[in-house]
Protein backbone atom coordinates (compact mmCIF):
# COMPACT_ATOMS: atom_id res chain seq x y z
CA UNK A 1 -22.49 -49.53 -66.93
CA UNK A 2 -23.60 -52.92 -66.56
CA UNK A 3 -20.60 -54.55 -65.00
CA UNK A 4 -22.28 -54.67 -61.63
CA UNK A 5 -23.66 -57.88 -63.11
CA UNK A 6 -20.75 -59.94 -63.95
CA UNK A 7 -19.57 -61.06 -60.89
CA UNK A 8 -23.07 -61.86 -59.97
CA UNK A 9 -23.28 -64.05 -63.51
CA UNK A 10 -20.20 -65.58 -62.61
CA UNK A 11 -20.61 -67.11 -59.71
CA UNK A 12 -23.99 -68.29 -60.85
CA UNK A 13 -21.66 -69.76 -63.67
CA UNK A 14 -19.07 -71.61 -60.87
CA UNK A 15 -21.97 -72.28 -58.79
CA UNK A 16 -23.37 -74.67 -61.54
CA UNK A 17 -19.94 -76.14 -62.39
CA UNK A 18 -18.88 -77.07 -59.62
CA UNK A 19 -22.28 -78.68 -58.81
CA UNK A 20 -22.06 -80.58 -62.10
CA UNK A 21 -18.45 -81.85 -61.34
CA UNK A 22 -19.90 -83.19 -57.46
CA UNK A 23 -22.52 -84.83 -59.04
CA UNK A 24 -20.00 -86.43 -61.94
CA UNK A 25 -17.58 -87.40 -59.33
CA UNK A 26 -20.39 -88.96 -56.91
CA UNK A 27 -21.65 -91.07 -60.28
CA UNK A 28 -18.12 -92.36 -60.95
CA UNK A 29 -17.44 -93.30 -57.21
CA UNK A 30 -20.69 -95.37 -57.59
CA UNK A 31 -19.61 -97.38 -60.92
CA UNK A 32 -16.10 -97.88 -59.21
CA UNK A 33 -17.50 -99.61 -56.18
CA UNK A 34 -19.97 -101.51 -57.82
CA UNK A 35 -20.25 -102.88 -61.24
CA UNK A 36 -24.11 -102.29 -61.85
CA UNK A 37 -26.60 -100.96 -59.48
CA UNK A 38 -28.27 -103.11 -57.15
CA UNK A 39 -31.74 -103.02 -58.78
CA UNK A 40 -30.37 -105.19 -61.93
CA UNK A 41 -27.95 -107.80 -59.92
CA UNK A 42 -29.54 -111.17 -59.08
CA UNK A 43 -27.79 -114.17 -57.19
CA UNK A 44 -25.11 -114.84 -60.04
CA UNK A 45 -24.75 -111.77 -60.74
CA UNK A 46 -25.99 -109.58 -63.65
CA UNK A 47 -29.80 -109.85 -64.29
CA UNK A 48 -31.26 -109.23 -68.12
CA UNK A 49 -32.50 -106.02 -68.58
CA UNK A 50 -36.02 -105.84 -69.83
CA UNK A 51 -35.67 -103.51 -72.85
CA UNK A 52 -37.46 -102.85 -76.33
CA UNK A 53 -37.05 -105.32 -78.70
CA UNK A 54 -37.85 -103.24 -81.17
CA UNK A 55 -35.62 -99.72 -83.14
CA UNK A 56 -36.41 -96.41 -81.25
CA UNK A 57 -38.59 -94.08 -83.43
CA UNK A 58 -36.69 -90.86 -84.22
CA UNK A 59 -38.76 -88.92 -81.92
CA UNK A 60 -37.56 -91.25 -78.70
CA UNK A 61 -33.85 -90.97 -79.72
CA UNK A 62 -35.09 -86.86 -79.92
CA UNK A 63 -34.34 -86.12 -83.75
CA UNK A 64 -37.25 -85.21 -86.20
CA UNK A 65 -38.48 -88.14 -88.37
CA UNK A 66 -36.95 -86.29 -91.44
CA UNK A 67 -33.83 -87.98 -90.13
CA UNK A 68 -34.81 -91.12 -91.60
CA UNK A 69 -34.81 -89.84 -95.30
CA UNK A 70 -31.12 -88.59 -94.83
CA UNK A 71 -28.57 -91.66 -94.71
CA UNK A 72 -27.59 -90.43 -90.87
CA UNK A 73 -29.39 -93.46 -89.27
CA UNK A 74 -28.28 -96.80 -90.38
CA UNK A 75 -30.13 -99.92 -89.36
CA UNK A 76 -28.36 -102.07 -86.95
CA UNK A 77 -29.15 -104.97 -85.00
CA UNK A 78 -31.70 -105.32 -82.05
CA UNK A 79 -29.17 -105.74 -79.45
CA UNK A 80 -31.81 -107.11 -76.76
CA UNK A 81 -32.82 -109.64 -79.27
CA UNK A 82 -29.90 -111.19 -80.01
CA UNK A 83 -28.02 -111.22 -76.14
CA UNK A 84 -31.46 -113.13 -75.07
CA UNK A 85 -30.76 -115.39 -78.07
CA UNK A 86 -27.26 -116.06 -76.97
CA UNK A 87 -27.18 -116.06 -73.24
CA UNK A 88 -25.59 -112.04 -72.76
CA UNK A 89 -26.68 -110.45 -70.10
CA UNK A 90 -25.58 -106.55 -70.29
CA UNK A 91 -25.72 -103.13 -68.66
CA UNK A 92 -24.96 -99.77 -70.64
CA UNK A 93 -23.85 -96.85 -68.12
CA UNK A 94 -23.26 -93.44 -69.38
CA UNK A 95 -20.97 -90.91 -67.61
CA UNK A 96 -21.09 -87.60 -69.49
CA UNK A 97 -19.85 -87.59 -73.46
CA UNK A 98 -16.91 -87.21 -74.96
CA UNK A 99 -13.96 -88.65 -73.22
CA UNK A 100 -12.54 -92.35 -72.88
CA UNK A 101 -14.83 -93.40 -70.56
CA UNK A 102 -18.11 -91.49 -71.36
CA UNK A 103 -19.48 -94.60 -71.89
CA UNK A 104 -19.47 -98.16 -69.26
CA UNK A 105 -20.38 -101.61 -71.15
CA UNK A 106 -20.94 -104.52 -68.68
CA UNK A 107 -21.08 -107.69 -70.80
CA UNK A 108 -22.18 -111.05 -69.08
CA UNK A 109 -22.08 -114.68 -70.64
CA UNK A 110 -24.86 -116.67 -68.32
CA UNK A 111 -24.03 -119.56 -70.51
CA UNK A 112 -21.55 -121.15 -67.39
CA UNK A 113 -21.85 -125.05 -69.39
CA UNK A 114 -22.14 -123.78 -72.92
CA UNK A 115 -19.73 -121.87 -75.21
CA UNK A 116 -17.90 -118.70 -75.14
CA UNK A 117 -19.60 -115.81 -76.91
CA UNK A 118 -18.12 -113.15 -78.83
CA UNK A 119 -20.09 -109.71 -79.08
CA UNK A 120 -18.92 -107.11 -81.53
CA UNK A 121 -20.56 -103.39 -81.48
CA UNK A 122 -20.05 -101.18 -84.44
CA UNK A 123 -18.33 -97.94 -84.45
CA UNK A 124 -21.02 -95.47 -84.65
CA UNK A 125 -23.64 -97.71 -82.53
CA UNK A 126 -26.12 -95.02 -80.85
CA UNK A 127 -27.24 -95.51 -77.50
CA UNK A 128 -30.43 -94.12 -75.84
CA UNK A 129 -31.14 -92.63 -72.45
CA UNK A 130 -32.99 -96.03 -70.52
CA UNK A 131 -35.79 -93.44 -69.49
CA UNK A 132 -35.15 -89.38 -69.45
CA UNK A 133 -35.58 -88.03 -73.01
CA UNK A 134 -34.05 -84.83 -72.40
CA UNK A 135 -30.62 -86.44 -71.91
CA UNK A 136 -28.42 -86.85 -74.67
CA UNK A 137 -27.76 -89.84 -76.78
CA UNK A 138 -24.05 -91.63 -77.10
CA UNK A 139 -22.29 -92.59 -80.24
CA UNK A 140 -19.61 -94.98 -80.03
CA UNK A 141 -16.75 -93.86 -81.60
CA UNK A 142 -14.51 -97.45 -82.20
CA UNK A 143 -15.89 -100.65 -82.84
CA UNK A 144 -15.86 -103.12 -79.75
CA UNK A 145 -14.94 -106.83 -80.04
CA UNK A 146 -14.46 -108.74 -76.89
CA UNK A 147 -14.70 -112.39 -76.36
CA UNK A 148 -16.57 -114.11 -73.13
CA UNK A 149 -15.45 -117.56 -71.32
CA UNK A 150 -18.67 -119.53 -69.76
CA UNK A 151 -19.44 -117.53 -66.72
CA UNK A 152 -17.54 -114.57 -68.09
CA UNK A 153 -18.30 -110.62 -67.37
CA UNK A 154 -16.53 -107.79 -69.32
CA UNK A 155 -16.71 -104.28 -67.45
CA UNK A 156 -15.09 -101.85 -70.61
CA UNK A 157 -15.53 -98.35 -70.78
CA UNK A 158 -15.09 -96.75 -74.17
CA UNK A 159 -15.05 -93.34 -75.96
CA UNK A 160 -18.10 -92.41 -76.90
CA UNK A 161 -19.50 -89.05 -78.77
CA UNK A 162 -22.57 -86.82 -77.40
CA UNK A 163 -25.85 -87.04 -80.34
CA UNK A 164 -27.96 -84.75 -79.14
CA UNK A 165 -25.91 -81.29 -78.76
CA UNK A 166 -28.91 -79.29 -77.27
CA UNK A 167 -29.93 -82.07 -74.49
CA UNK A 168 -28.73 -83.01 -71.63
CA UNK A 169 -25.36 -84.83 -70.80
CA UNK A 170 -25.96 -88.14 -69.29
CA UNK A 171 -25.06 -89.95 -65.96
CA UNK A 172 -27.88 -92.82 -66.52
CA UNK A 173 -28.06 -96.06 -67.92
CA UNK A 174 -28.83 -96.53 -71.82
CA UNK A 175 -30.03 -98.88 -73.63
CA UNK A 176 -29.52 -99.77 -77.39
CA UNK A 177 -31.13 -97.91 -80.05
CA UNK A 178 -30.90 -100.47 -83.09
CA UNK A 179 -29.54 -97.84 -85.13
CA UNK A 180 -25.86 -96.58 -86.35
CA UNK A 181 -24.84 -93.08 -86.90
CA UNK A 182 -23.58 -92.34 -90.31
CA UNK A 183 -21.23 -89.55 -89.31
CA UNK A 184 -17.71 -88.50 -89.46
CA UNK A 185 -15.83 -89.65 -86.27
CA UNK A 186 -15.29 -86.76 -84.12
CA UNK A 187 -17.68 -84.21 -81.76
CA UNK A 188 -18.14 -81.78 -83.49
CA UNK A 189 -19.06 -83.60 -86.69
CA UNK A 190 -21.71 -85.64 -85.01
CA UNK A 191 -23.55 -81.99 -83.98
CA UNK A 192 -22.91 -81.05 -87.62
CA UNK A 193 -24.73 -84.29 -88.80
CA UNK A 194 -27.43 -84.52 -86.38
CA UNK A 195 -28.46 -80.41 -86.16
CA UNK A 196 -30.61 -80.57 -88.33
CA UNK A 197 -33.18 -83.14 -87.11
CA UNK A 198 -32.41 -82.26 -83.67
CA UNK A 199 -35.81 -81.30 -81.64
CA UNK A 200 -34.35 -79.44 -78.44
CA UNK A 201 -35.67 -79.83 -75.25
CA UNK A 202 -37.09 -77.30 -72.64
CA UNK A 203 -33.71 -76.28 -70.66
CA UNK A 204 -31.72 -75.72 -73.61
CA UNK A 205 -34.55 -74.44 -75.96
CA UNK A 206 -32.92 -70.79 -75.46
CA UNK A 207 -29.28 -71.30 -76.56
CA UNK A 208 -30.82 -73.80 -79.63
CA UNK A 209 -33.16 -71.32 -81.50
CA UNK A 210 -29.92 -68.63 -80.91
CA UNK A 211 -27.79 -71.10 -83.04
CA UNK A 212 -30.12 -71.77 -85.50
CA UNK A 213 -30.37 -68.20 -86.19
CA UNK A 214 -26.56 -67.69 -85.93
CA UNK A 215 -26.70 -70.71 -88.62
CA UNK A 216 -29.28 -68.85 -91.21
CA UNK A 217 -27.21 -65.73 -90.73
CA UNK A 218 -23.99 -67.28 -91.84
């Protein structure tokens, strides 16, 4: 009695995962043939992205604003500010969470009579979706130092953690959030950290109330 609806559930089950695994190869055939998307390349190449020169608000990186009286968020620089002050030009490319290359840095020096530039992102740096708020946020997991010649462009991908477990995972651009996450360096710790501020969006509103219960029943 009621195992006529397992196979059904299953499928439904491979049905989405294989979808999601199309969709996450198509996204990584994309970055590999092209370094940034058309719509932000210019004649020499990478164009600056216009982007808020300002720290996201708890609510746009999708935490509750109680988050700011915990030691979680850690002001960092305002990344836009200082690449327009130096000459960077820059994309941030997500591709899922989790994994070495969950998250695509394309670093830029426009400065082709000046200096080199050196950029250095912290460990813990959180990135924001670019426009969907229902996708997750990224936490890099190791700092990032990298050095630029005149006329320069980096393309590194790097490890980086999911923020938001109850969102959705990301195959977007992202953009700098001007905070750092406080947290112990690994998955599941960063879900630990962040749970509790974490306002859940509409497709996975279900399986978040079910583990805050589970939570208050432990």
């Amino acid at each position: 009695m009621g195992y006529t609806k397992q196979p059904s559930s299953a499928h439904k089950r491979y049905a989405a995962a294989l979808l999601g695994a199309c969709l996450f190869a198509f996204f990584l055939a994309q970055m590999r043939s092209v370094s940034v998307p058309q719509s932000v390349v210019d004649i020499d190449g990478l164009s600056s992205l216009t982007a808020s020169s300002r720290r996201l608000t708890p609510k746009e990186l999708g935490y509750d604003a109680k988050i700011l009286q915990s030691n979680l968020l850690q002001p960092g620089v305002i990344f836009e500010q200082e690449a327009a002050a130096t000459g960077l030009e820059f994309q941030f490319m997500a591709q899922g969470f989790n994994h070495d290359r969950a998250l695509v840095l394309v670093l830029h020096n426009s400065n082709h009579d000046g200096g080199s530039l050196s950029v250095d992102l912290p460990a813990g740096m959180l990135f924001a979706p670019a426009q969907n708020r229902e996708l997750q946020n990224l936490v890099l997991r190791d700092p990032v130092t990298v050095s630029l010649l005149p006329g320069e462009t980096a393309h590194i991908e790097q490890w980086a953690y999911c923020g938001n477990q109850f969102h959705i995972p990301p195959l977007t651009e992202m953009k700098a959030s001007g905070w750092v996450l406080n947290a112990p360096r690994c998955q599941h710790c960063v879900w630990q950290a962040t749970a509790p501020y974490e306002l859940p969006v509409s497709a996975v509103e279900g399986p978040w109330m079910a583990s805050k219960l589970a939570t208050a029943a432990g």
